[in-house]
N, C-alpha and C. Protein backbone atom coordinates (compact mmCIF):
# COMPACT_ATOMS: atom_id res chain seq x y z
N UNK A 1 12.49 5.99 -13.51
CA UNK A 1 11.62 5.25 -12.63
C UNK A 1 10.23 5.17 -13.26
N UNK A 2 9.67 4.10 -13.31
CA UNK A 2 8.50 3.59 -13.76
C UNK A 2 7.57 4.00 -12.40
N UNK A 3 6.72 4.76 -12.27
CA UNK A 3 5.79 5.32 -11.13
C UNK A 3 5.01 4.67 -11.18
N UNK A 4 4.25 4.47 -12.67
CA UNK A 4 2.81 3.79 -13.09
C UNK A 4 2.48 2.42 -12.59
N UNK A 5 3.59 1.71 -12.72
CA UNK A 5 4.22 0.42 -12.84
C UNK A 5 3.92 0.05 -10.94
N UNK A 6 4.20 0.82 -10.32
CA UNK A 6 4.14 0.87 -8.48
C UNK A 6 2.54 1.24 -8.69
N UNK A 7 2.43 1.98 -8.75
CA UNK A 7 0.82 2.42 -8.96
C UNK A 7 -0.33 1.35 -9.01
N UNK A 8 -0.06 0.62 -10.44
CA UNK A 8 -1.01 -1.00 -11.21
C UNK A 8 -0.83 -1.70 -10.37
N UNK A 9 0.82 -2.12 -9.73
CA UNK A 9 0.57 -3.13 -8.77
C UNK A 9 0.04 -2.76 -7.53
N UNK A 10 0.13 -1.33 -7.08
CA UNK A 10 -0.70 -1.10 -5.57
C UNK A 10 -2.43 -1.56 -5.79
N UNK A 11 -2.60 -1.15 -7.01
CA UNK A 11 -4.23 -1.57 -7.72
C UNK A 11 -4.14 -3.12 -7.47
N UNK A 12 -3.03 -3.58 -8.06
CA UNK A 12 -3.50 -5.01 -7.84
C UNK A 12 -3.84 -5.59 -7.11
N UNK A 13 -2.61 -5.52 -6.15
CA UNK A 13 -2.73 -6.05 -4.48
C UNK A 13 -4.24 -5.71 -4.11
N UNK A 14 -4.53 -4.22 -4.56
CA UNK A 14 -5.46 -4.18 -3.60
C UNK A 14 -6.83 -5.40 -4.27
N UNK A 15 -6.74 -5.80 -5.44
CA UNK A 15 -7.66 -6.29 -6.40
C UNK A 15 -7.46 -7.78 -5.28
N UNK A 16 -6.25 -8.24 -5.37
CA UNK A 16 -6.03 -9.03 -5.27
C UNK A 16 -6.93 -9.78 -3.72
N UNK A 17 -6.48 -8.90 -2.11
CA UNK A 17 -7.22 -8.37 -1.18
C UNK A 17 -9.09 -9.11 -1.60
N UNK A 18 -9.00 -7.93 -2.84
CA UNK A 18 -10.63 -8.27 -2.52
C UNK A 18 -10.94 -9.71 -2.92
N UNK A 19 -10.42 -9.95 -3.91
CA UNK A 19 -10.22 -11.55 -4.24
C UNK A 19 -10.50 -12.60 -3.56
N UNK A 20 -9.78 -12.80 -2.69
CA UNK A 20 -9.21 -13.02 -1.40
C UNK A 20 -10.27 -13.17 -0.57
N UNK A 21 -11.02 -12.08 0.11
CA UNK A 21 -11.93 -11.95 0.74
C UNK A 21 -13.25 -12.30 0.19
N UNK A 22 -13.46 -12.17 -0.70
CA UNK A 22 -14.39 -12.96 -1.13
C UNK A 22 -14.69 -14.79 -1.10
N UNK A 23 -13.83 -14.68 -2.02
CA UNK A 23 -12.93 -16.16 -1.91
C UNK A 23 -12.98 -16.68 -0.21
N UNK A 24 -13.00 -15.97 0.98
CA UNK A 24 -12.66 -16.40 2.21
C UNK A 24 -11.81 -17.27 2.43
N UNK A 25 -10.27 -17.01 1.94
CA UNK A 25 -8.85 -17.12 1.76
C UNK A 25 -8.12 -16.65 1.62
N UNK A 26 -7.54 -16.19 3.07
CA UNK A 26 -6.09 -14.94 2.90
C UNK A 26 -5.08 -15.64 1.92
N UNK A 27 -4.78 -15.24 0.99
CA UNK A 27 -3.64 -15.60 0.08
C UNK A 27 -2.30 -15.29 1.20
N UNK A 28 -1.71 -14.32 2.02
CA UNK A 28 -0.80 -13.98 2.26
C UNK A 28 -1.24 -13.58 4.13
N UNK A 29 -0.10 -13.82 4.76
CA UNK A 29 -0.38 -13.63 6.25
C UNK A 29 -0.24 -12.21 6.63
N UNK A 30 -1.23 -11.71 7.38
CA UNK A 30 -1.05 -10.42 7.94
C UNK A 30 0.15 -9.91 8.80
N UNK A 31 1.07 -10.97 8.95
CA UNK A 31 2.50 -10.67 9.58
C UNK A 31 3.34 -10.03 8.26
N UNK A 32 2.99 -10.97 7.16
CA UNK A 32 4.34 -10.73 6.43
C UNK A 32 3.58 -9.45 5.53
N UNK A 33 1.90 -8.96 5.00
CA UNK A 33 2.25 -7.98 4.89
C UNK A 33 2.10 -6.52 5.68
N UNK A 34 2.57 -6.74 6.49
CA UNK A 34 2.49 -5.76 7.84
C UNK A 34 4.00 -4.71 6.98
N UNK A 35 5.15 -5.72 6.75
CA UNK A 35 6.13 -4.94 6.63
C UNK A 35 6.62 -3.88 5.49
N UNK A 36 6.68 -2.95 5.39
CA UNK A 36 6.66 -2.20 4.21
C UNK A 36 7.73 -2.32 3.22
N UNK A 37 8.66 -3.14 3.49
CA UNK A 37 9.79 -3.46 2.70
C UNK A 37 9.39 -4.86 1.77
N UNK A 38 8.48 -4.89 1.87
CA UNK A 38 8.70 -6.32 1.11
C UNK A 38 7.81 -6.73 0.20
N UNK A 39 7.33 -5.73 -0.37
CA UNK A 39 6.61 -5.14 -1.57
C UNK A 39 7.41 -4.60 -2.25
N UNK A 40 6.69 -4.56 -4.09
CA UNK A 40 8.00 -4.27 -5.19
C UNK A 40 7.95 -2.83 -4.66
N UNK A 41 7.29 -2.00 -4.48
CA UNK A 41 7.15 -0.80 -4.35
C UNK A 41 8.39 -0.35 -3.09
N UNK A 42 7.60 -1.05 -2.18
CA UNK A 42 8.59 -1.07 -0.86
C UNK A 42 10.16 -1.58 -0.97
N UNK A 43 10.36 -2.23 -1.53
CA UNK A 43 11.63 -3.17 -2.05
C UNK A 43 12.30 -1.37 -3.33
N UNK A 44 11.87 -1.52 -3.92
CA UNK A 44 12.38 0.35 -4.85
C UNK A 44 12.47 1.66 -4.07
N UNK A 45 11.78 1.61 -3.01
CA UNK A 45 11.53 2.91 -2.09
C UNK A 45 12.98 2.68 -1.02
N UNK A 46 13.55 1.54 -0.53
CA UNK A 46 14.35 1.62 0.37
C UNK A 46 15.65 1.21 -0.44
N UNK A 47 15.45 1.10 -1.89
CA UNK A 47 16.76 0.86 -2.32
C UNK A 47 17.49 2.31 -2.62
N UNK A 48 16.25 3.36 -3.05
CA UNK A 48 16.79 4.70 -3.36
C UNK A 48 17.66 5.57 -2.61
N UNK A 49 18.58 6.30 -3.30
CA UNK A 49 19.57 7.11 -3.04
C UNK A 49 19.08 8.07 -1.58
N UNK A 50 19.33 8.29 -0.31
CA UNK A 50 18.99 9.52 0.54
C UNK A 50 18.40 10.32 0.39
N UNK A 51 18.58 11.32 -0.79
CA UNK A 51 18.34 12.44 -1.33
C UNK A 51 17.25 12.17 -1.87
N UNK A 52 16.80 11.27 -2.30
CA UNK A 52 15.14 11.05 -3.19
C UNK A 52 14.44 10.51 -2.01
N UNK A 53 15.20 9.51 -1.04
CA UNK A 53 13.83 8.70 -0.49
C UNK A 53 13.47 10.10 1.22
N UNK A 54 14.44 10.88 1.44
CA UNK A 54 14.40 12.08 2.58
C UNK A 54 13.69 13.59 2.26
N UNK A 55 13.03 13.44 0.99
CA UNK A 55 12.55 15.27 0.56
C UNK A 55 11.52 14.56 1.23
N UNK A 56 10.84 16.28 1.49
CA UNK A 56 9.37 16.03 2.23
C UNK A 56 8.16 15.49 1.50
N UNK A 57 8.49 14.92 0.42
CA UNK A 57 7.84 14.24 -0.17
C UNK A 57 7.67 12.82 0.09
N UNK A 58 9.06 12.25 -0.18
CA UNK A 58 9.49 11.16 -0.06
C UNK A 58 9.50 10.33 1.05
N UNK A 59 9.64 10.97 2.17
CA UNK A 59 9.30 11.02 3.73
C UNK A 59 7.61 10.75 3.84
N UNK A 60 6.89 11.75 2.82
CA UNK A 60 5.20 11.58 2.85
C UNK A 60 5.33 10.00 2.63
N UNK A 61 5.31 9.67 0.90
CA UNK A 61 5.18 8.20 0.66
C UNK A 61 5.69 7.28 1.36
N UNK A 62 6.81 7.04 2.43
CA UNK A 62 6.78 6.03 3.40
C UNK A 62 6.19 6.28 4.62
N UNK A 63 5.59 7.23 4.63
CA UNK A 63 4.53 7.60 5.84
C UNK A 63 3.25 6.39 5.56
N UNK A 64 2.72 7.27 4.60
CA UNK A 64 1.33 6.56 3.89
C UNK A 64 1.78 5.26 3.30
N UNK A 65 2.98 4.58 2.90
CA UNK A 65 2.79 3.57 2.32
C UNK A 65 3.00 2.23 3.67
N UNK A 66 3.68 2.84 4.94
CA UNK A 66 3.96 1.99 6.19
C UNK A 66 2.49 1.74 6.69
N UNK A 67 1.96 2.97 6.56
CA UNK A 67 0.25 3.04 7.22
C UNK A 67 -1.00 2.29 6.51
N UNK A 68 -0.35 2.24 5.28
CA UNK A 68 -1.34 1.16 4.25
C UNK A 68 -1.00 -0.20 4.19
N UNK A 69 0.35 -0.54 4.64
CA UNK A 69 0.33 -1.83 5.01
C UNK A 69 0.01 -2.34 6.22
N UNK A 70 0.27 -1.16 7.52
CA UNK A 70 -1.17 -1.54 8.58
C UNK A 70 -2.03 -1.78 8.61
N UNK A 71 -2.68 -1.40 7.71
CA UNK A 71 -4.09 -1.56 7.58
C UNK A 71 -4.81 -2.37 6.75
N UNK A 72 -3.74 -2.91 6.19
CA UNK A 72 -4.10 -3.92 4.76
C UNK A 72 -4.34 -5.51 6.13
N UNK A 73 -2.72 -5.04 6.87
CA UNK A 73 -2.53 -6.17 7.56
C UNK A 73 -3.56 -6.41 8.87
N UNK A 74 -4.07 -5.20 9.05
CA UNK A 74 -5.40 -5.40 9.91
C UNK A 74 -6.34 -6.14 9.33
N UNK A 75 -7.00 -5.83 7.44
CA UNK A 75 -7.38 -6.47 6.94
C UNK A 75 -7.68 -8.47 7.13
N UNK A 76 -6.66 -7.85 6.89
CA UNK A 76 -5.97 -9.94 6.70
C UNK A 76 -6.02 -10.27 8.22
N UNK A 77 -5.80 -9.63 9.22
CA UNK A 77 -5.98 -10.41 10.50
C UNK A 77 -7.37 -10.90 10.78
N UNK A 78 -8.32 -9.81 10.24
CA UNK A 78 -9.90 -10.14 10.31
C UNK A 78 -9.84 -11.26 9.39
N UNK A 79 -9.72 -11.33 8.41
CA UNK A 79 -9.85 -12.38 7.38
C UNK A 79 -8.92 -13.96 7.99
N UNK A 80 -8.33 -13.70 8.55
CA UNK A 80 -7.33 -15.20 9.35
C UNK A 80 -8.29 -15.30 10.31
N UNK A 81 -9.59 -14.41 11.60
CA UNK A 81 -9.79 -15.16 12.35
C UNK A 81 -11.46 -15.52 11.76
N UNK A 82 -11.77 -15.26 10.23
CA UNK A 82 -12.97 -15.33 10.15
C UNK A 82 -14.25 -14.47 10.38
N UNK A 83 -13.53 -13.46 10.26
CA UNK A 83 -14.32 -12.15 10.43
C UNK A 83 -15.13 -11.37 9.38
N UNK A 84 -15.43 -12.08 8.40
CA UNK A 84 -15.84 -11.83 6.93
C UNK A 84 -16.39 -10.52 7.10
N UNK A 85 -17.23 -10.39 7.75
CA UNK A 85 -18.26 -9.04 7.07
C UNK A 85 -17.28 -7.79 7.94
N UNK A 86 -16.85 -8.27 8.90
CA UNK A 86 -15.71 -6.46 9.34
C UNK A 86 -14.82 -6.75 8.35
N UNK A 87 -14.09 -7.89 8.05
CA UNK A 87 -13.04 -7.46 6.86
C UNK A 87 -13.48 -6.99 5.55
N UNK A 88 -14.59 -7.09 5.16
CA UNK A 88 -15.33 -6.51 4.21
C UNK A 88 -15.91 -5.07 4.19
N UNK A 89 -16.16 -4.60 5.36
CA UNK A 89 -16.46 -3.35 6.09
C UNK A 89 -15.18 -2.82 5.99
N UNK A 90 -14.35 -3.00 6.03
CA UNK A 90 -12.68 -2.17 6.13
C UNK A 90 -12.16 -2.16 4.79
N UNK A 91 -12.73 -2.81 4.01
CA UNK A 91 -12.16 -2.50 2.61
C UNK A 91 -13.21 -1.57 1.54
N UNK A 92 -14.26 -1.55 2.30
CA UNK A 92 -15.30 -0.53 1.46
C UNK A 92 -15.32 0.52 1.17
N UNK A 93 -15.71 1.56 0.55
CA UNK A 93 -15.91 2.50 0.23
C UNK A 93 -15.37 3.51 1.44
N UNK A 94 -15.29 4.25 1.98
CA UNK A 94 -15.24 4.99 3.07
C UNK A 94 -13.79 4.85 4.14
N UNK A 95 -13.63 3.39 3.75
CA UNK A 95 -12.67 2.67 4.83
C UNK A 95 -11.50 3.50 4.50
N UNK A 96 -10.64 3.42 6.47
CA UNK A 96 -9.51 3.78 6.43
C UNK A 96 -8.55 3.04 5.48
N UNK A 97 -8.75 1.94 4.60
CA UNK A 97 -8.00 0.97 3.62
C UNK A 97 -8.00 2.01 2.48
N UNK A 98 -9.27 2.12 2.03
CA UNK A 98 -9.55 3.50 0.92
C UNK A 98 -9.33 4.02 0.68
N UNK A 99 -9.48 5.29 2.35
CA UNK A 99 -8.56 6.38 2.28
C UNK A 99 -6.75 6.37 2.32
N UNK A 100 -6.53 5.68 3.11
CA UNK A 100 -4.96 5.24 2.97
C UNK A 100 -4.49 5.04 1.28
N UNK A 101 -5.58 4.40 0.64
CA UNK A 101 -4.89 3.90 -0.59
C UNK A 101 -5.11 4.95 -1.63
N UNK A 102 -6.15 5.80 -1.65
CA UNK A 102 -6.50 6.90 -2.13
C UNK A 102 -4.80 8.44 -2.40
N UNK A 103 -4.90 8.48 -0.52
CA UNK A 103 -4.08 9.39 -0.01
C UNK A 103 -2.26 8.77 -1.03
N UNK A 104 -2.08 7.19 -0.92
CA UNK A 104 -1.09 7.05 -1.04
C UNK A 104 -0.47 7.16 -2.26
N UNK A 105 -1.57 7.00 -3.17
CA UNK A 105 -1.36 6.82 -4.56
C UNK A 105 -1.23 8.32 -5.15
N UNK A 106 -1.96 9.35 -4.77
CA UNK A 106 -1.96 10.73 -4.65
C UNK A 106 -0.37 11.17 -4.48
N UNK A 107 0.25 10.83 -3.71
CA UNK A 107 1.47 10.76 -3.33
C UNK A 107 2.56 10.78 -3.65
N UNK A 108 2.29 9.35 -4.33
CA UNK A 108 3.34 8.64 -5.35
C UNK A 108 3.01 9.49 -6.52
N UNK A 109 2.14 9.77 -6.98
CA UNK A 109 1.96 11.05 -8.42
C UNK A 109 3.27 11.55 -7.95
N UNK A 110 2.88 12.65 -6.41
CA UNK A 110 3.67 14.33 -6.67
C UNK A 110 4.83 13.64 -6.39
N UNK A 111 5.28 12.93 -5.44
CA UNK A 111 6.68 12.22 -5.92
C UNK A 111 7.23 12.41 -7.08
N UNK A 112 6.84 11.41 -8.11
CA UNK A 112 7.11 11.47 -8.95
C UNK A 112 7.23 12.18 -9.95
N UNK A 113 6.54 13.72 -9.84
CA UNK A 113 7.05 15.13 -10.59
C UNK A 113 7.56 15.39 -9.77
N UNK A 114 8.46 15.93 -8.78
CA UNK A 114 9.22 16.06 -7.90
C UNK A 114 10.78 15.59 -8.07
N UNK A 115 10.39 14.46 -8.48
CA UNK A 115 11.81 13.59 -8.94
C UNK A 115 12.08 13.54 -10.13
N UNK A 116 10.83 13.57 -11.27
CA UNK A 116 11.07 14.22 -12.29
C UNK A 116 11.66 15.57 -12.64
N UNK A 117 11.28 15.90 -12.11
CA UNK A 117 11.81 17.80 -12.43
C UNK A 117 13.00 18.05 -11.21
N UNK A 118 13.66 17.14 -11.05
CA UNK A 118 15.05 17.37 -11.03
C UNK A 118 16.26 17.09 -11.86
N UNK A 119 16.79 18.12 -11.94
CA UNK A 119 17.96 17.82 -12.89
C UNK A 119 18.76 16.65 -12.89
């Protein structure tokens, strides 16, 4: 499993987000990314075997990765009704977007020695 690879693109998206908001043009609707399956990340996380995606690890990263697409998709709802400066406020420094993305990526690391260092 390529970890890094989930990682760059969580960077991206989020690059992408700011893009976006700047731009004052949701690229993508806050419905569709509300759902956590439908990201490459999300799309690899629910294809995995029981046993990898159920350790208390693995259980963490779809915790934090369901909760970061809440909040992405809160994002984008401000940004659909024209809410520029709170959707800009939620992606800043401090923001629960931040910390979510901070916490999640943290995550996906110990995952990934976890699943590494099994036989």
């Amino acid at each position: 499993m390529d970890f890094m690879r989930f990682v760059a693109a969580h960077g991206e998206w989020k690059l992408t987000l700011k893009r976006a908001l700047e731009a004052q043009h949701p690229h993508v609707s806050s419905e569709h990314v509300r759902h956590d399956d439908r990201c490459e990340f999300g799309k690899f996380y629910y294809q995995l075997p029981d046993a990898d995606r159920c350790s208390e690890c693995g259980l963490e990263v779809r915790e934090k990765h369901a909760e970061f697409h809440v909040e992405a998709a809160r994002v984008l709802e401000l940004m659909e009704q024209q809410r520029w400066q709170e959707a800009y406020d939620a992606i800043s420094p401090g923001s629960d977007f931040e910390r979510l993305s901070r916490e999640l990526t943290r995550l996906m690391f110990s995952w990934n020695q976890e699943l590494s260092a099994k036989p």
